[in-house]
Protein backbone atom coordinates (compact mmCIF):
# COMPACT_ATOMS: atom_id res chain seq x y z
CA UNK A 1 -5.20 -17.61 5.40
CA UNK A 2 -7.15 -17.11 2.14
CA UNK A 3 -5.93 -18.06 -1.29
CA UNK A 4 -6.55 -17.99 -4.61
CA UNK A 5 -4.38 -18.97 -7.49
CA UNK A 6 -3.94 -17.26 -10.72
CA UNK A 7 -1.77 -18.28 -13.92
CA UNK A 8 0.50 -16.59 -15.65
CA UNK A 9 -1.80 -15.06 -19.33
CA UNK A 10 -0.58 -17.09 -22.25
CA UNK A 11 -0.45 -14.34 -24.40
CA UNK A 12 3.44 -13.59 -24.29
CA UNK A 13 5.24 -10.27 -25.37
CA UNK A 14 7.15 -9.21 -28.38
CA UNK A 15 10.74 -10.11 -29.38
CA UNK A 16 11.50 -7.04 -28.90
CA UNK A 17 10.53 -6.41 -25.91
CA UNK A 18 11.66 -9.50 -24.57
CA UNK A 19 14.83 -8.47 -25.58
CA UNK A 20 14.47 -4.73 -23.99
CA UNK A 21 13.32 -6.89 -20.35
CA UNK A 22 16.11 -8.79 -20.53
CA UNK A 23 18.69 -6.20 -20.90
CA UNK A 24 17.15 -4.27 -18.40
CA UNK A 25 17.33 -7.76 -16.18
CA UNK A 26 21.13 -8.32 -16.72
CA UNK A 27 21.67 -4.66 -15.92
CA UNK A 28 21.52 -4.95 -12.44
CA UNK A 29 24.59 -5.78 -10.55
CA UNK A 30 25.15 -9.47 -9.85
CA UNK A 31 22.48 -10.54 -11.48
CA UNK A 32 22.49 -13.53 -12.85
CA UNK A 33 19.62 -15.88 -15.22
CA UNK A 34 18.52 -18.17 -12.66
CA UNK A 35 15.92 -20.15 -14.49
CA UNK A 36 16.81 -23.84 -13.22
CA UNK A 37 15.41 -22.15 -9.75
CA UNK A 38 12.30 -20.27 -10.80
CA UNK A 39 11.57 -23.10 -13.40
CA UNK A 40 8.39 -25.56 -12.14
CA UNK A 41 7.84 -23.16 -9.10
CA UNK A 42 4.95 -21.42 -7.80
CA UNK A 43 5.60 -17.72 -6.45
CA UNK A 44 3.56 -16.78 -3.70
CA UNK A 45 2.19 -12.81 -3.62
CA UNK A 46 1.24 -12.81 0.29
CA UNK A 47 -1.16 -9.91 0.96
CA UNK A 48 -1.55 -8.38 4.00
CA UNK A 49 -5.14 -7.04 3.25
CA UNK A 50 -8.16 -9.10 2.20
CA UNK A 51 -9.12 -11.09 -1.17
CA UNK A 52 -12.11 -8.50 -1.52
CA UNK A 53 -9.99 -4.80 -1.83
CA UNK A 54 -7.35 -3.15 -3.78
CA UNK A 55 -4.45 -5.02 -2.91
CA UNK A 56 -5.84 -8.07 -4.22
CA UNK A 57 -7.03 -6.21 -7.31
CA UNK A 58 -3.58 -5.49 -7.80
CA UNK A 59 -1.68 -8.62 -6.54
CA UNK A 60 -4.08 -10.83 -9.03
CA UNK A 61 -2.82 -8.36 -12.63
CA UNK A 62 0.55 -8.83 -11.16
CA UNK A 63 0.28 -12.66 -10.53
CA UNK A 64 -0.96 -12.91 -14.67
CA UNK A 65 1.85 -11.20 -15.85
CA UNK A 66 5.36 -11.25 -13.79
CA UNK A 67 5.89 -14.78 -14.37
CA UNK A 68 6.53 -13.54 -17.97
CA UNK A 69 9.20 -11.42 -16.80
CA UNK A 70 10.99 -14.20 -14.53
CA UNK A 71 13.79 -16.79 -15.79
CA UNK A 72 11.98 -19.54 -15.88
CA UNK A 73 8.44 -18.46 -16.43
CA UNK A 74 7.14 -19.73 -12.64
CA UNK A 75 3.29 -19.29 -11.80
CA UNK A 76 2.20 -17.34 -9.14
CA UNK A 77 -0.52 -17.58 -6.48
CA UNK A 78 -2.19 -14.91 -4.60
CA UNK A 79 -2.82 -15.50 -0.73
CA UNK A 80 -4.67 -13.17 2.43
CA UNK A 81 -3.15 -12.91 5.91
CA UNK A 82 -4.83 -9.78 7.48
CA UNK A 83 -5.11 -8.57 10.96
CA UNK A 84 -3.65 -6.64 13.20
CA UNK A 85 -3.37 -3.59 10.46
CA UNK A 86 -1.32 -5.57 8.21
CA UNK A 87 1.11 -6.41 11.02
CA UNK A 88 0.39 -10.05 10.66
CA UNK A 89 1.46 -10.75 7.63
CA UNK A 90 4.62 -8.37 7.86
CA UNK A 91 5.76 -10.28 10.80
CA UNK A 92 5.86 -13.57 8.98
CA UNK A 93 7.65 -12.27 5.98
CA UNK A 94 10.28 -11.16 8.31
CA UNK A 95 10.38 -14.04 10.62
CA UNK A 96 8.46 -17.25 8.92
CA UNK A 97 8.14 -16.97 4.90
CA UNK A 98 10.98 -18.99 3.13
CA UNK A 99 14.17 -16.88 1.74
CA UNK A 100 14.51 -18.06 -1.61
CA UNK A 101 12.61 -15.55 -3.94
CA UNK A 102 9.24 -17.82 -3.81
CA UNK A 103 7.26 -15.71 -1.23
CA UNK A 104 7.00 -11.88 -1.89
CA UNK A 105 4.61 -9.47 -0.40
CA UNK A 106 2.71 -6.42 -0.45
CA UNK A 107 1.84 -4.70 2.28
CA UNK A 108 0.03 -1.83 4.16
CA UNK A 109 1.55 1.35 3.28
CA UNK A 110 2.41 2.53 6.86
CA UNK A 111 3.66 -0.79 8.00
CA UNK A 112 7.09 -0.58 7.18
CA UNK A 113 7.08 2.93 9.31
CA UNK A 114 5.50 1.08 12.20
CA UNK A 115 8.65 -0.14 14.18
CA UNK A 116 9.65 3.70 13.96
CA UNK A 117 6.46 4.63 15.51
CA UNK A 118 6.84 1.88 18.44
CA UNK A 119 3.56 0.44 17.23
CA UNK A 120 2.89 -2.71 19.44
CA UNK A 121 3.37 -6.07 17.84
CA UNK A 122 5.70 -4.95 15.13
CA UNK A 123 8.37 -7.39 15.18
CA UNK A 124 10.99 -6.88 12.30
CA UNK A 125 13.21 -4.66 11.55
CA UNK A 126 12.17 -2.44 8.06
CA UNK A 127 15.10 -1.54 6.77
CA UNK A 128 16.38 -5.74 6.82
CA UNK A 129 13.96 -6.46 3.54
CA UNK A 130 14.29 -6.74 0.51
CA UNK A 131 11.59 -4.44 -0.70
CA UNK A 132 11.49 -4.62 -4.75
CA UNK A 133 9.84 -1.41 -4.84
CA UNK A 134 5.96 0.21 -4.94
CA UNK A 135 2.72 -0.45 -7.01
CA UNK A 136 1.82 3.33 -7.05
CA UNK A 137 1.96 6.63 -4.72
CA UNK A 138 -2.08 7.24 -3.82
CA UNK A 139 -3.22 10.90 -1.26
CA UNK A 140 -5.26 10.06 1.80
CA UNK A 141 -8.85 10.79 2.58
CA UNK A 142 -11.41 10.50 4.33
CA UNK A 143 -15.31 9.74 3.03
CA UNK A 144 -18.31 9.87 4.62
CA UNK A 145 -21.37 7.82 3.53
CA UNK A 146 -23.80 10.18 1.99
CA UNK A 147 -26.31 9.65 5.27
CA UNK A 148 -23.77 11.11 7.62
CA UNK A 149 -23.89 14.67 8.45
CA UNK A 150 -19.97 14.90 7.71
CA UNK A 151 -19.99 16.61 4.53
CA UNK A 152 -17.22 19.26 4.69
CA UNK A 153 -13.52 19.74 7.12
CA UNK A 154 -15.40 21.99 9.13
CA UNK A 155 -18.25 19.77 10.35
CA UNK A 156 -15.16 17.38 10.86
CA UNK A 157 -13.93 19.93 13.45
CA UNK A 158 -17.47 20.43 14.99
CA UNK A 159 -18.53 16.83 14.78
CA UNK A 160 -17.78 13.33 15.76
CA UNK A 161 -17.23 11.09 12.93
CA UNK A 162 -17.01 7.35 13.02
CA UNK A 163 -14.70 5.89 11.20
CA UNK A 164 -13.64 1.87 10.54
CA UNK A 165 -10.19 0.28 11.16
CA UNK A 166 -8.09 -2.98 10.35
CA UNK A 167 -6.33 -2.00 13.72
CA UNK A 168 -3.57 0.38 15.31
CA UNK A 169 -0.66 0.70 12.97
CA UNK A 170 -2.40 0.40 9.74
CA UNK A 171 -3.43 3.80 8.26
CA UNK A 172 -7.36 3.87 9.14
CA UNK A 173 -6.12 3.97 12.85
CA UNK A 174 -3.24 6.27 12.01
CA UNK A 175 -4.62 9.17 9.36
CA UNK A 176 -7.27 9.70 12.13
CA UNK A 177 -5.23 10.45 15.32
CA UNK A 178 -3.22 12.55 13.55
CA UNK A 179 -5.69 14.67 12.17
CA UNK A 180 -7.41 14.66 15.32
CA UNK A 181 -4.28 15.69 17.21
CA UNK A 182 -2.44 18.32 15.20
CA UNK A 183 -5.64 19.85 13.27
CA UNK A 184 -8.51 18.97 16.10
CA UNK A 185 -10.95 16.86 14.80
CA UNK A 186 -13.11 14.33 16.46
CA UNK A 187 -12.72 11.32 14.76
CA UNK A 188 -14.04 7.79 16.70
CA UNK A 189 -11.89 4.71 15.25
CA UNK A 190 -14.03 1.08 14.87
CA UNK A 191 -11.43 -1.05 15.07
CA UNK A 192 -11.83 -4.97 13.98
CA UNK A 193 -12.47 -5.14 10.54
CA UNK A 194 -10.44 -7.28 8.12
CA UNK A 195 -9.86 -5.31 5.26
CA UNK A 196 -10.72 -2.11 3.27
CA UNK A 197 -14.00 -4.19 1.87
CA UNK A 198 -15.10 -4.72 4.90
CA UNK A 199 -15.06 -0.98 5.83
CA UNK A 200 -16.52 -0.57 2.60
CA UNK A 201 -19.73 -2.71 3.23
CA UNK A 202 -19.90 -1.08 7.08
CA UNK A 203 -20.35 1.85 5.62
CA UNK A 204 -23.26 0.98 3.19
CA UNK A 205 -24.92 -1.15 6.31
CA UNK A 206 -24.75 2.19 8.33
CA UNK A 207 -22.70 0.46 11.10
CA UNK A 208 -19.90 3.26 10.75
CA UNK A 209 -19.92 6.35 8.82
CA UNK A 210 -16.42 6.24 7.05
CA UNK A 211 -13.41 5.93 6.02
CA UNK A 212 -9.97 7.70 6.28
CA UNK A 213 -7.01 5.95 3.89
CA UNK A 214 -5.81 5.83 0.38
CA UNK A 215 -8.73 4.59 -1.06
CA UNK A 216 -9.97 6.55 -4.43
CA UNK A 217 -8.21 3.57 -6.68
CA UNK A 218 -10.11 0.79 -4.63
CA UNK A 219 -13.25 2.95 -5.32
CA UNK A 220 -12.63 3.52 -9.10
CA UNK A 221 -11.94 0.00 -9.54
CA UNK A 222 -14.63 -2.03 -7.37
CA UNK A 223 -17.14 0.75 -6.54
CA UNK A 224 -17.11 3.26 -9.41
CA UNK A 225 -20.86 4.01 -9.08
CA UNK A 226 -20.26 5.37 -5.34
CA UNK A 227 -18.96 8.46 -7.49
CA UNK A 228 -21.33 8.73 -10.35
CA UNK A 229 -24.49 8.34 -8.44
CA UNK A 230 -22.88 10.66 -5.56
CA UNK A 231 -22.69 8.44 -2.29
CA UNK A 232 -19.62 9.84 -0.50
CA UNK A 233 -18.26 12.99 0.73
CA UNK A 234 -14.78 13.83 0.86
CA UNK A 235 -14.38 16.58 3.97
CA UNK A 236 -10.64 16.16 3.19
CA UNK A 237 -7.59 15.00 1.32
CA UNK A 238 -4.14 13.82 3.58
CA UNK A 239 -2.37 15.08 0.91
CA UNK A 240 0.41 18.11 0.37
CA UNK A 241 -1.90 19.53 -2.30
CA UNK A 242 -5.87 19.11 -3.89
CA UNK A 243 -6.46 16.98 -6.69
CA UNK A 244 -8.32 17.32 -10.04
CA UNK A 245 -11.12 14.31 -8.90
CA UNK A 246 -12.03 16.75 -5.63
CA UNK A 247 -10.83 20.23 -6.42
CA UNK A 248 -13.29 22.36 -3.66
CA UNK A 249 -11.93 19.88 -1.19
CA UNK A 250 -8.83 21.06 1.18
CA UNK A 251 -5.53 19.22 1.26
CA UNK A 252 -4.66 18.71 4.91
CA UNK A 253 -1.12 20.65 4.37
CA UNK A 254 -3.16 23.93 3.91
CA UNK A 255 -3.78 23.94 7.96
CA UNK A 256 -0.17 22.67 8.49
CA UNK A 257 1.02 26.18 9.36
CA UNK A 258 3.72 25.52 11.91
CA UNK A 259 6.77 23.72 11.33
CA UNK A 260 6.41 20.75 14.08
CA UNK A 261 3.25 19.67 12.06
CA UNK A 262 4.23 19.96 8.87
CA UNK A 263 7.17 17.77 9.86
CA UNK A 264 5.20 15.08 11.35
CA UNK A 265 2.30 15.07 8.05
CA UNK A 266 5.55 14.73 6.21
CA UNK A 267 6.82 11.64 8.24
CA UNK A 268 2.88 10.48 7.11
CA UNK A 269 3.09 11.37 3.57
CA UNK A 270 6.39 9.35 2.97
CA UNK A 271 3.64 6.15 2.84
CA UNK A 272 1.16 7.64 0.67
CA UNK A 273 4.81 8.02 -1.80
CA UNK A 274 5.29 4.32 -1.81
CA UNK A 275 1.83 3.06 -1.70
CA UNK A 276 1.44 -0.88 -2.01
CA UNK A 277 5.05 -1.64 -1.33
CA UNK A 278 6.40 -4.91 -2.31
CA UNK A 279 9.02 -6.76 -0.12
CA UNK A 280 10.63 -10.31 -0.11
CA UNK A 281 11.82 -11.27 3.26
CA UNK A 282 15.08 -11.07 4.66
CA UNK A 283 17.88 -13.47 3.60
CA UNK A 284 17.37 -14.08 -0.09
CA UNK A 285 20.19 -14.01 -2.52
CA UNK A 286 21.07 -10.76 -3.77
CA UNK A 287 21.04 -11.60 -6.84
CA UNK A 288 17.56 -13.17 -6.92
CA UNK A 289 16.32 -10.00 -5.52
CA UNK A 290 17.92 -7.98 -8.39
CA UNK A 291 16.01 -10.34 -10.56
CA UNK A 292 13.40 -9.67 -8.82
CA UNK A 293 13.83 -6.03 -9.00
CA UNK A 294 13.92 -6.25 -12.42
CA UNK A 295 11.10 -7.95 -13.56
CA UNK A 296 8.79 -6.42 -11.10
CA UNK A 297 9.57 -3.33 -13.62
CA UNK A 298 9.48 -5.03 -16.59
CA UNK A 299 5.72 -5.78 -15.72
CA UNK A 300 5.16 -2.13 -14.91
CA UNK A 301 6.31 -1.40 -18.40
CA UNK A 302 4.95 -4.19 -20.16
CA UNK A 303 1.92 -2.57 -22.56
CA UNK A 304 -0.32 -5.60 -21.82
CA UNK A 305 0.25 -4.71 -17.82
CA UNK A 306 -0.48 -1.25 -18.29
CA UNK A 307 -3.81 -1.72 -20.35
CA UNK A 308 -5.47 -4.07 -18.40
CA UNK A 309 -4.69 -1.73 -15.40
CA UNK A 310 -6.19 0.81 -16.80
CA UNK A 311 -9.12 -1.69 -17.79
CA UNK A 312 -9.71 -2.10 -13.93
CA UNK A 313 -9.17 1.76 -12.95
CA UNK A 314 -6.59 0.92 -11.61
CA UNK A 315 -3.40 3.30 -11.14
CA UNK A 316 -0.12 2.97 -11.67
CA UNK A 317 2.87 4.93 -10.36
CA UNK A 318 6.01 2.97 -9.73
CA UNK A 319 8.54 3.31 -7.43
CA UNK A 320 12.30 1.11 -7.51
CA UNK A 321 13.24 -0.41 -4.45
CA UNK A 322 16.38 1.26 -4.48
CA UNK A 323 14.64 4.51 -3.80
CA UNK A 324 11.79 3.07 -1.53
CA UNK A 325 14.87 1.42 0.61
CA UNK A 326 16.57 5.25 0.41
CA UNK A 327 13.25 6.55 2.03
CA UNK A 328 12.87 4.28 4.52
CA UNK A 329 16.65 4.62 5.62
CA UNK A 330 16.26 8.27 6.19
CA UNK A 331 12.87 8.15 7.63
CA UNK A 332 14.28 6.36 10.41
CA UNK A 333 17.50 8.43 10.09
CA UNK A 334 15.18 11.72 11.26
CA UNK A 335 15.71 13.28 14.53
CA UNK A 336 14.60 12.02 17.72
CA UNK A 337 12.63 14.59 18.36
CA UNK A 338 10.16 14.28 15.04
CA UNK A 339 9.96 10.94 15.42
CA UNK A 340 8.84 11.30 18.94
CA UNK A 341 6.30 13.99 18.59
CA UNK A 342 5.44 11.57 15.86
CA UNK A 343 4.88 8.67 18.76
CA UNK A 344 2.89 10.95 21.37
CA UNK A 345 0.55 12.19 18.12
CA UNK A 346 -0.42 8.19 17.23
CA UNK A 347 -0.74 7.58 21.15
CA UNK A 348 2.24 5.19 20.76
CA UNK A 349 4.09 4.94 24.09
């Protein structure tokens, strides 16, 4: 497991905004000011990805501020436990973290949908966390390093393109084999690596040639010149519609034209719509999770937050875990027979 522990910023907020946190705080039902718990204690933010990526990027600007937000002003660390495509570190929230409010974490975007998909090794059950709601809702891609010949969707179609993976259930293993099964492409997964970083550096060392995930926030915020000075391609975007950063590149629903598929990139788009999801584990208080609820968006408001997101590139689009529970709940609520065309298409048994 890697670590790495970051303090609370001393710079506080105003009164009145204290005041505004607060009342949003007390708002929730049962919630109560728990501060003899929180106070003296150290909040872990247990990441499923790497130290190196994104997630990290994010968990570290959330570890400097929530604590400001929290009865009881606690500090926060910031720990790694990847593998498995983020299935490691999902199975020991459910199973092996402590269920008092002092271990939260965020985790791979198609995770919680993994169970549904009968991806091997998942063992917990989704809809039994606590999840305090999402860090942002990102579209898929894919990129190819500017040496490959992959430069558009239809050399995707006529080529084989290597792409790297943290492992089956995480999306680099899952974006691919359902492109290459509903839209026919020929995408080769590399699976092994630790993190998105690691893909990252693969692809400069030439070892792969890609990359299909969310991933245009982790490149705006660590690898900004890969855009200016023009080393990727972007043959396509897993999204329902194109975006202003790639505008002559195709969103994946535009070859979505029968019902089945659009139904199953759907099912796939729910966990672009929550990206970075943030759960506590099973078993803690309800009202500590409504605190916890709470000041998880108190920090998304808080103008300190926000700037020094922006500072990194980093984007921000929030969702409550009210509504990120509702979503889950009727993902697995969907038919049999979507979910099972969903299971054949990810060549889960």
């Amino acid at each position: 497991m890697e670590a790495g522990v970051v303090k609370r910023g001393a710079a506080g907020l105003g009164a009145r905004l204290v005041l505004v946190a607060l009342a949003a705080m007390a708002a929730w039902p049962g919630f109560t000011q728990d501060a003899a718990f929180f106070k003296g204690k150290t909040i872990r933010i247990l990441l499923s990805a790497g130290v190196a990526g994104g997630y990290a990027e994010y968990a570290r600007l959330l570890a400097q501020h929530m604590g400001n937000h929290l009865a009881g002003k606690p500090d926060f660390i910031v720990q790694s436990m990847p593998g498995a495509g983020g299935l490691l570190a999902t199975n020991y929230l459910y199973s092996q973290a402590p269920q008092d409010g002092t271990t939260i974490g965020i985790i791979h975007s198609t995770v919680p949908l993994a169970p549904l998909f009968g991806t091997a090794g998942a063992r917990f059950d989704a809809l039994k966390f606590n999840w305090l709601g999402s860090l942002d809702r990102a579209d898929g891609m894919c990129t190819a390093w500017h040496t490959s010949p992959i430069k558009t969707w239809r050399d995707m179609l006529e080529r084989e393109f290597v792409v790297g993976s943290t492992g089956a259930g995480s999306q680099f293993s899952i974006l691919p084999a359902m492109l290459n099964k509903l839209l026919g492409t020929r995408i080769k997964v590399i699976n092994g690596y630790k993190d998105g970083g690691e893909i990252f550096q693969a692809m400069e060392k030439g070892e792969i040639e890609g990359r299909c995930s969310t991933q245009l926030t982790a490149i705006q915020s660590i690898r900004p010149q890969w855009l200016t000075e023009h080393k990727l391609a972007v043959p396509i975007l897993i999204g329902r519609k194109r975006i202003a950063e790639f505008p002559d590149t195709p969103a994946v629903m535009e070859f979505a034209k029968d019902a089945a598929t659009r139904a199953q990139f759907e099912l796939m788009l729910l966990t672009q719509d929550m990206d970075r999801p943030v759960l506590l584990p099973p078993g803690v208080p309800a009202d500590r999770v409504a605190q916890m609820r709470a000041a998880l968006f108190a920090t998304m408001a808080d103008p300190a937050f926000v700037a020094a997101a922006h500072g990194m590139h980093l984007h921000l689009e929030p969702v409550r875990g009210e509504d990120l529970a509702k979503a889950l709940a009727d993902a697995y609520a969907l038919p049999p027979d979507v979910v099972a065309a969903a299971r054949e298409t990810m060549g889960e048994k």
